[in-house]
C-alpha atoms as a PDB file:
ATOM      1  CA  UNK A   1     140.425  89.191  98.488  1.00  0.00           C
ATOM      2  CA  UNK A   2     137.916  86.703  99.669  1.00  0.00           C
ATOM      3  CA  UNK A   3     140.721  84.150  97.980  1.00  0.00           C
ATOM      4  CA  UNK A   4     143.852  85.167  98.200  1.00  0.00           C
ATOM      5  CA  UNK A   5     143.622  87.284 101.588  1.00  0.00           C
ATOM      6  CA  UNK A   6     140.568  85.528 103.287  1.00  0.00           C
ATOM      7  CA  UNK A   7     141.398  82.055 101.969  1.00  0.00           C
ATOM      8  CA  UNK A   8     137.139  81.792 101.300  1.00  0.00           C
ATOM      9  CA  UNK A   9     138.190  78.934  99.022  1.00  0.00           C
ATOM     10  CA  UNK A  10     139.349  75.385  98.250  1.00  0.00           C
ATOM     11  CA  UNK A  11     142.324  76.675  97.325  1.00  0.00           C
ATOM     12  CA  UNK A  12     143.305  76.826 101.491  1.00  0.00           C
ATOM     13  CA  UNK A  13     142.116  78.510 104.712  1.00  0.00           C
ATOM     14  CA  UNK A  14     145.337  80.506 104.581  1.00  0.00           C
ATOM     15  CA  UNK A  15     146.340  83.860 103.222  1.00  0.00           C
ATOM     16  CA  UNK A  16     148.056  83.108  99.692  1.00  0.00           C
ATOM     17  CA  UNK A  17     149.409  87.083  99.007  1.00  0.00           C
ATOM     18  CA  UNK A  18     151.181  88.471 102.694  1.00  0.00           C
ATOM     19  CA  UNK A  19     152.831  90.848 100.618  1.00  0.00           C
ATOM     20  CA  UNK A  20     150.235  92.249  98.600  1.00  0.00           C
ATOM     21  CA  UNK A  21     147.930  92.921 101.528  1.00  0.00           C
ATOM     22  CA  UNK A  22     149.791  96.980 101.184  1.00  0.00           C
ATOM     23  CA  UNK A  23     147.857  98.930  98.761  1.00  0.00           C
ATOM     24  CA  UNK A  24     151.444  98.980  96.725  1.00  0.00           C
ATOM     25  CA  UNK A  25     150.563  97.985  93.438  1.00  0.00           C
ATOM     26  CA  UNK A  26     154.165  96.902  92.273  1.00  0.00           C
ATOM     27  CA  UNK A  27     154.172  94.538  95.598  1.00  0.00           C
ATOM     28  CA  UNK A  28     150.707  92.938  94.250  1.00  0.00           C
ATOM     29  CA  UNK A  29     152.479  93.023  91.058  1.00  0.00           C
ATOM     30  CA  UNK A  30     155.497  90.732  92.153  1.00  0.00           C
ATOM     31  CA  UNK A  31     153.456  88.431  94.251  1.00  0.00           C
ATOM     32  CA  UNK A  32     151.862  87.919  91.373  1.00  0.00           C
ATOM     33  CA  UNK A  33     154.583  87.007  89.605  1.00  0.00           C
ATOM     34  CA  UNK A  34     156.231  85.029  92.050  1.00  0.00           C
ATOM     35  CA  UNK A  35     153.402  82.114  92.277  1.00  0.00           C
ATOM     36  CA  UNK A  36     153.511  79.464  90.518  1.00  0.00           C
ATOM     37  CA  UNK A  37     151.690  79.433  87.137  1.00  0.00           C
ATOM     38  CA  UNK A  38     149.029  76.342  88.606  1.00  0.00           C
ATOM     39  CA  UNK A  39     148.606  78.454  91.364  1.00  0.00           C
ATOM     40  CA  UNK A  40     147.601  81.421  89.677  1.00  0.00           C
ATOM     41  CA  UNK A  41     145.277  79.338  87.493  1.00  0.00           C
ATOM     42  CA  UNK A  42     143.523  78.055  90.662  1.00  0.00           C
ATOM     43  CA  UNK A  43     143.097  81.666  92.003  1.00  0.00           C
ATOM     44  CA  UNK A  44     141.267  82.262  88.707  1.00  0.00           C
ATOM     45  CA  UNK A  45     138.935  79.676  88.863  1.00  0.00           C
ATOM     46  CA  UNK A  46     138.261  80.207  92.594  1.00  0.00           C
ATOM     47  CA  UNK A  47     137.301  83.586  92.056  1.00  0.00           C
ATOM     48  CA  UNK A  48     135.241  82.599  88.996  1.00  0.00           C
ATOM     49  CA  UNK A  49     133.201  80.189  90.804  1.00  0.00           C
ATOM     50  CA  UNK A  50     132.261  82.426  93.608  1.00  0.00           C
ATOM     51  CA  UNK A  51     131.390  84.964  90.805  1.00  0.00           C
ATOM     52  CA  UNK A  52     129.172  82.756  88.833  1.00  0.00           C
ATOM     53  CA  UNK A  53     127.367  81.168  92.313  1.00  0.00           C
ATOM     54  CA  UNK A  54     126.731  84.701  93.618  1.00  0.00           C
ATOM     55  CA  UNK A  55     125.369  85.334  90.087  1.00  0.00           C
ATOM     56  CA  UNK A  56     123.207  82.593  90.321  1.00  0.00           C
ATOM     57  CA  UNK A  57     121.715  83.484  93.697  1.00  0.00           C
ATOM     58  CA  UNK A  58     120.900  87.436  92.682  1.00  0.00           C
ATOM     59  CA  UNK A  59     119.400  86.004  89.753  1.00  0.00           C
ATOM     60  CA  UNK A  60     117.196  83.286  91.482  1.00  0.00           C
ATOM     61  CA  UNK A  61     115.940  85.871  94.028  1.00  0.00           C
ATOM     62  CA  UNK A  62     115.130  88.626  91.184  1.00  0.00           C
ATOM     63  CA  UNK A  63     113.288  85.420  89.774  1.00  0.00           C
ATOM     64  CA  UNK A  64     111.626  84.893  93.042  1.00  0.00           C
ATOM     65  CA  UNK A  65     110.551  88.207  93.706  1.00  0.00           C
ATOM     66  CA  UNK A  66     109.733  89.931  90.577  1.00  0.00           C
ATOM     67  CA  UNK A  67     106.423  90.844  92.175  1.00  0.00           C
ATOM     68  CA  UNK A  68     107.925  92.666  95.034  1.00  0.00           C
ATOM     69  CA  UNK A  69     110.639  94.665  92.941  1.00  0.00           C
ATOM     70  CA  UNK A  70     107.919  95.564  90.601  1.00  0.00           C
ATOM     71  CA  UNK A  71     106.282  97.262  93.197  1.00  0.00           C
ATOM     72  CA  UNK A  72     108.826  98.837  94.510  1.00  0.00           C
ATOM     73  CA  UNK A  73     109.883 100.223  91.499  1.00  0.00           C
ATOM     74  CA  UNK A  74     106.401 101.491  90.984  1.00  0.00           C
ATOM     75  CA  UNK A  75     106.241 103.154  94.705  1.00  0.00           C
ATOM     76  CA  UNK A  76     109.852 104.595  93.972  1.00  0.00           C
ATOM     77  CA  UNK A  77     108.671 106.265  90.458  1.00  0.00           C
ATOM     78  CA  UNK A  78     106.144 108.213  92.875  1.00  0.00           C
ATOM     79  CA  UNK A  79     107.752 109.004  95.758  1.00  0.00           C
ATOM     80  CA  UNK A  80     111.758 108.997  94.436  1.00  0.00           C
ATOM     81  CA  UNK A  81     112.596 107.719  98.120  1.00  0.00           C
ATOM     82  CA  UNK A  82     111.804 105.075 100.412  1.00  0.00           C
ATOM     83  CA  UNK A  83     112.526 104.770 104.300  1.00  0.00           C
ATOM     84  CA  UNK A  84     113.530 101.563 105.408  1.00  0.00           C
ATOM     85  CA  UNK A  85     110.109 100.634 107.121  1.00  0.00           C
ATOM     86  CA  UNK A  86     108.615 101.416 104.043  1.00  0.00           C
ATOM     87  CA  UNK A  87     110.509  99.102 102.191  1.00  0.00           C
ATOM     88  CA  UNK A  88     109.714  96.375 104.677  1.00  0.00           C
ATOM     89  CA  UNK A  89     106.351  97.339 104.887  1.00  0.00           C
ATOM     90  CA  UNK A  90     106.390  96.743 100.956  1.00  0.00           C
ATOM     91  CA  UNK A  91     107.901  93.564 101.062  1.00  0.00           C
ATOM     92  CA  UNK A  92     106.103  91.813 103.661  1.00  0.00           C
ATOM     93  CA  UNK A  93     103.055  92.532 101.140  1.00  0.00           C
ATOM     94  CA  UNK A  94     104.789  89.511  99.215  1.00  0.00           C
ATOM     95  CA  UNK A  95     107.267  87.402 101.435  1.00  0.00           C
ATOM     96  CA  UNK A  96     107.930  86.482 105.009  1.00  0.00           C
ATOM     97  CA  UNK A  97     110.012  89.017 106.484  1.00  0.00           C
ATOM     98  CA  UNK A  98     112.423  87.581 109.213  1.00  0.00           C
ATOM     99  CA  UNK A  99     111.218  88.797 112.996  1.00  0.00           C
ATOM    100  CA  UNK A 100     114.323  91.053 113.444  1.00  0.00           C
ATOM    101  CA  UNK A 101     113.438  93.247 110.409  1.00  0.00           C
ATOM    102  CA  UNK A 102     110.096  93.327 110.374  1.00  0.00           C
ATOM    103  CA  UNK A 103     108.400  96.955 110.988  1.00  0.00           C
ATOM    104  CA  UNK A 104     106.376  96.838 114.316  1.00  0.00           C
ATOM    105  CA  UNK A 105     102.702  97.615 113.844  1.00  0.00           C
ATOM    106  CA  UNK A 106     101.680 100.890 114.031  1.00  0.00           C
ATOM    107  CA  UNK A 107      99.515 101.779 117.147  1.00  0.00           C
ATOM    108  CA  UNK A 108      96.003 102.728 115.864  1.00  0.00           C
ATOM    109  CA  UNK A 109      94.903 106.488 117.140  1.00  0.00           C
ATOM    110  CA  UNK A 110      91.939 105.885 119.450  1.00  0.00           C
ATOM    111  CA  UNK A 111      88.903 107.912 117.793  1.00  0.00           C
ATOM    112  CA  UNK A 112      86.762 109.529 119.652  1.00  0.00           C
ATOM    113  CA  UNK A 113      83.058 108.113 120.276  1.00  0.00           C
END
């Protein structure tokens, strides 16, 4: 979709499939068939190149932070669950959370003297 409806590509910033944009699958099926063959080919390779780049990036940040996930993992075989400030809480451990998703400090209970 990111291709053919979105035109996400260098194929054009246009919508290449009007007709298929119906969940019919015979109208997908003859839009299909009514492109040209070259045209087909470069929807292929489009798609294959933002496969293989978005690849490349999930594997570069599993790379990156193996620590973290590690973690994780281990805090998830305990508990089963994890809240979302939790996870953050986690992660900042080993990476610099951006300020809109980090989890605000937790106010310290005052103990009596």
């Amino acid at each position: 979709q990111m291709v053919v409806t979105f035109g996400m590509s260098d194929i054009g910033p246009w919508s290449l499939m009007d007709a298929a944009q119906s969940g019919d699958v015979i109208m997908r099926m003859m839009a299909r068939n009514s492109m040209s063959e070259k045209l087909a080919l470069d929807i292929d390779s489009a798609v294959k190149q933002l496969s293989d780049q978005a690849y490349q990036i999930a594997l570069q940040q599993v790379r990156d932070n193996r620590v973290a996930m590690d973690k994780i993992v281990e805090v998830l075989l305990e508990k089963e669950t994890l809240s979302g400030d939790e996870f953050r809480a986690i992660l900042s451990e080993f990476t610099e959370i951006p300020v809109e998703n980090r989890v605000p400090p937790t106010p310290q209970a005052a103990v009596p003297v």
